[in-house]
Protein backbone atom coordinates (compact mmCIF):
# COMPACT_ATOMS: atom_id res chain seq x y z
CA UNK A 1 1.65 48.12 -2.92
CA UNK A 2 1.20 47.18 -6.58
CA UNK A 3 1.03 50.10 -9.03
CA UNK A 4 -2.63 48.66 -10.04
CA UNK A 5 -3.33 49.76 -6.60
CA UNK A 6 -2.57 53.29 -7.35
CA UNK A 7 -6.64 54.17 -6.81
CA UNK A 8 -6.25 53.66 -3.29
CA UNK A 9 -3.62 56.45 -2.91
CA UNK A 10 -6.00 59.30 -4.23
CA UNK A 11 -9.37 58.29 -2.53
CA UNK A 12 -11.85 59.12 -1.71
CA UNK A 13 -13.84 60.26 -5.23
CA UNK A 14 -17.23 61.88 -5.77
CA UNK A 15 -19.89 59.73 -6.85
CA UNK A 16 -21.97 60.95 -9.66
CA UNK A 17 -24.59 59.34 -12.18
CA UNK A 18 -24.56 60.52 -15.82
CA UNK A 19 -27.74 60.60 -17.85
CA UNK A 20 -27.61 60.06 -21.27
CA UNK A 21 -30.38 59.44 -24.23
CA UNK A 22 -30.28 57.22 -27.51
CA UNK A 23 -31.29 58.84 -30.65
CA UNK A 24 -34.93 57.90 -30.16
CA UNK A 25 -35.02 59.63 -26.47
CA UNK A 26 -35.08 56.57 -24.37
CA UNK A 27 -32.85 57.85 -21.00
CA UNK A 28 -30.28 55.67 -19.30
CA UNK A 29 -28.16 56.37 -16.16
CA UNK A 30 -25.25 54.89 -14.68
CA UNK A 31 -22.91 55.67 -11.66
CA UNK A 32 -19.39 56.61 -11.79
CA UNK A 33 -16.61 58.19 -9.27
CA UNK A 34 -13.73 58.78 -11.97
CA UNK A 35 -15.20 62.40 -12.21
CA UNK A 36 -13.14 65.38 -12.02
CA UNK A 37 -12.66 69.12 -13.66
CA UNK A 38 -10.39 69.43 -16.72
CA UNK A 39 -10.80 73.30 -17.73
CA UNK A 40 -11.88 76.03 -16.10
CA UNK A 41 -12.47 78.33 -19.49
CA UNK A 42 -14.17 76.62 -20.93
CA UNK A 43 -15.95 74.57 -17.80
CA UNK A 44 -14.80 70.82 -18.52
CA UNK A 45 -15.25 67.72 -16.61
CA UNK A 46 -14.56 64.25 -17.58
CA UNK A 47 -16.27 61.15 -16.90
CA UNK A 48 -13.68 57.71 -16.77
CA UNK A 49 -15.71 54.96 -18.00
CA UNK A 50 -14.67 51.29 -18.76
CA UNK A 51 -13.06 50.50 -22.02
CA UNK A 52 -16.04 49.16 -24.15
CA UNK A 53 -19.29 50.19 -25.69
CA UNK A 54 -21.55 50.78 -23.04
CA UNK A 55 -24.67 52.20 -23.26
CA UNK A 56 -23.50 55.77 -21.55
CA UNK A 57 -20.87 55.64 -24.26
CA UNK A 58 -23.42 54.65 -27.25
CA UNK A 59 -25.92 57.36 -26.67
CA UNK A 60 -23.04 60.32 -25.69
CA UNK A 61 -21.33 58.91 -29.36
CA UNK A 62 -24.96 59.69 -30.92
CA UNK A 63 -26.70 62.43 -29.19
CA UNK A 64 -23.47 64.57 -27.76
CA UNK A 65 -24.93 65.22 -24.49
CA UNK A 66 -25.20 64.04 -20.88
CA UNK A 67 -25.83 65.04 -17.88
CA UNK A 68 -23.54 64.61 -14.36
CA UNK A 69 -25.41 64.57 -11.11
CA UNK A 70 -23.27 64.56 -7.82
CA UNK A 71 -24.85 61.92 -5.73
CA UNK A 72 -25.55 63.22 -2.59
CA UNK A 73 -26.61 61.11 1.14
CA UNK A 74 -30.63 61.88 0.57
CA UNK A 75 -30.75 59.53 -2.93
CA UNK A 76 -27.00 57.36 -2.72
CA UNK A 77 -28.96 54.12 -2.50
CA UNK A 78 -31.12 54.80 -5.83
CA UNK A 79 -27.87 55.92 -7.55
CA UNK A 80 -25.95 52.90 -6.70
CA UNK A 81 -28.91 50.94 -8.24
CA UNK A 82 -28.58 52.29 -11.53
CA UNK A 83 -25.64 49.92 -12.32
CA UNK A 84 -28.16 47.40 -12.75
CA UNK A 85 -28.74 46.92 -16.29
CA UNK A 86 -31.79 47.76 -18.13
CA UNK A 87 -32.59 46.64 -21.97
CA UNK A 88 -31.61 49.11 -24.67
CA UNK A 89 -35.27 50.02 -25.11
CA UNK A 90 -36.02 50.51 -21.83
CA UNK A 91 -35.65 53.78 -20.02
CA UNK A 92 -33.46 52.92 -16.96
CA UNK A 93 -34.19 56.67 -14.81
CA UNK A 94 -37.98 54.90 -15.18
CA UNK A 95 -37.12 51.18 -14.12
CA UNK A 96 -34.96 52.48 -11.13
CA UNK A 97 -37.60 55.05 -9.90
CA UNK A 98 -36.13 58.60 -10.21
CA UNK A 99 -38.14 61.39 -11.73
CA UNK A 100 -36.37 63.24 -14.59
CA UNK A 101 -37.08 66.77 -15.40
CA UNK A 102 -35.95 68.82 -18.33
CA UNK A 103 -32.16 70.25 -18.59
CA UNK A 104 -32.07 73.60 -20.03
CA UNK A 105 -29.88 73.41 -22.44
CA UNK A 106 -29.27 70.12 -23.37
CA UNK A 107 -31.85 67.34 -24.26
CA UNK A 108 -30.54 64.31 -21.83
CA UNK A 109 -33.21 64.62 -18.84
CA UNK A 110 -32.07 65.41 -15.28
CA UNK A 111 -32.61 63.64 -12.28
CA UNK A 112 -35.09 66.26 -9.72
CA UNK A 113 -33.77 64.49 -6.33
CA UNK A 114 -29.99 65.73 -7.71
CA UNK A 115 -28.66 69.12 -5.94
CA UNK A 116 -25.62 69.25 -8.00
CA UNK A 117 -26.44 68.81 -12.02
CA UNK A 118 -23.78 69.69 -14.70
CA UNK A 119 -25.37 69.87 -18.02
CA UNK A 120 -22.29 68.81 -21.02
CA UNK A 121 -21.72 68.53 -24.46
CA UNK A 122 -19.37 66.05 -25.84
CA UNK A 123 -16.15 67.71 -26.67
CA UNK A 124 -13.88 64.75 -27.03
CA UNK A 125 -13.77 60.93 -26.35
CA UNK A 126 -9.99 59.59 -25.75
CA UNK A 127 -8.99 56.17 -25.26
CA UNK A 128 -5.54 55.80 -23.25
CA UNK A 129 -3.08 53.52 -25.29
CA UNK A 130 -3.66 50.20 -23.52
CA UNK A 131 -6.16 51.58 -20.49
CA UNK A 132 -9.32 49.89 -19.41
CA UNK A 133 -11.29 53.08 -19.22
CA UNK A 134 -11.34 56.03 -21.72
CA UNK A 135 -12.51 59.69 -20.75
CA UNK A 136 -15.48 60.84 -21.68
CA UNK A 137 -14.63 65.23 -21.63
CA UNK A 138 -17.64 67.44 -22.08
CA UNK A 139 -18.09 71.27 -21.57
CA UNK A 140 -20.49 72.28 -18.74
CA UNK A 141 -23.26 73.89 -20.57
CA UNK A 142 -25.39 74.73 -17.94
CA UNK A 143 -24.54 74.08 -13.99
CA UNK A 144 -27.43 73.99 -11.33
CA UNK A 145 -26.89 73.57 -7.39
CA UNK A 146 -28.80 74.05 -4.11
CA UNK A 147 -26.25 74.49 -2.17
CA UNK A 148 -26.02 71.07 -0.19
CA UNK A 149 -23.76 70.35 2.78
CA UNK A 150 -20.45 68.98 2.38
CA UNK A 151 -21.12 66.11 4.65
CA UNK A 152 -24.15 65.27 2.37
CA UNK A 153 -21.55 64.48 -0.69
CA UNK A 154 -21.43 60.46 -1.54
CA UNK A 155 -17.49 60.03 -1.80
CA UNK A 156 -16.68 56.52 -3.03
CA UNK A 157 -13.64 54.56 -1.45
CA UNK A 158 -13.61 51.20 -2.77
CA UNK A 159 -15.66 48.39 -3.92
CA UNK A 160 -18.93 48.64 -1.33
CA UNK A 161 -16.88 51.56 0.74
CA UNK A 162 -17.98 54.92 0.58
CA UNK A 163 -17.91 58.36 2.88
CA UNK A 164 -19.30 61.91 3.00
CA UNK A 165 -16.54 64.19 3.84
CA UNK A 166 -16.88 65.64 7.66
CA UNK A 167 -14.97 68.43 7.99
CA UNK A 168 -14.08 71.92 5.62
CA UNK A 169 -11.36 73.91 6.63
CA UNK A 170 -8.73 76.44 4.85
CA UNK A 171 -4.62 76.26 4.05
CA UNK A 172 -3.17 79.58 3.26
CA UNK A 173 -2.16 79.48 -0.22
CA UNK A 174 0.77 82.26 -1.59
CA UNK A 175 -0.23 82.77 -5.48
């Protein structure tokens, strides 16, 4: 296996689709599945997103904020369609067809159909000497779930591959 390959040794990844607004509220939304927890105290996540100025990266430079959603099975086809892309002026949660409400304590709109919605503020943007993505870290702000079944999480493998996981189950851990 070629080292480049290393993303097939630690599949498979939650999907998610981050909301973010431009300076003069317009919303866009895009779908990513290099997501995972950096801090516990204070709640961190980070976002991996490809190595150039996207719009998610524009408005989260200006405005601070955005918003991760955990795409579940109910709404995985919608999410997916947000990587189509949408002209800066055009609000992209509209175009695609999923009805925003407002976050509480952040101004980037949430998506309703989400049951898992982590509310951030930018705390840092790093760029990896040499890496085609750069992490995107923001503190949880405000966290909202209903509770949805594991097997309902979207986890993404590769490419047009993707699984909910079917089984939860416990290892004893000695701490």
């Amino acid at each position: 296996m070629q080292p480049s390959e290393f993303v097939r040794l630690i599949y498979p990844r939650a999907v998610a689709v981050v909301t973010s607004i431009n300076s003069e509220g317009i919303a866009n939304a895009a779908p990513y599945s290099w997501v995972c927890p950096v801090s516990f105290t204070p709640p961190m996540l980070l976002v991996g997103i490809q190595n150039r100025e996207t719009r998610t990266v524009r408005n989260i430079r200006e405005t601070k904020e955005f918003v991760v959603h955990v795409v579940t099975r109910d709404w995985e086809q919608t999410a997916i369609e947000c990587e189509k892309k949408a002209r800066d002026n055009e609000d992209k949660l509209a175009k695609i067809g999923l009805e925003k409400i407002k976050s509480e304590k952040v101004n980037v709109p949430s998506i309703k159909k989400s049951k898992i919605v982590m509310e951030c503020r930018l705390s840092e943007i790093l760029v990896p000497k040499n890496a085609d993505h750069m992490l995107v870290i923001g503190e949880i702000v405000a966290a909202k779930t209903s509770e949805p079944k594991l097997e309902e999480i979207v986890m993404h493998l590769l490419g047009e591959k993707f699984v909910s996981p079917g089984e939860e189950y416990s290892i004893e851990r000695k701490r």
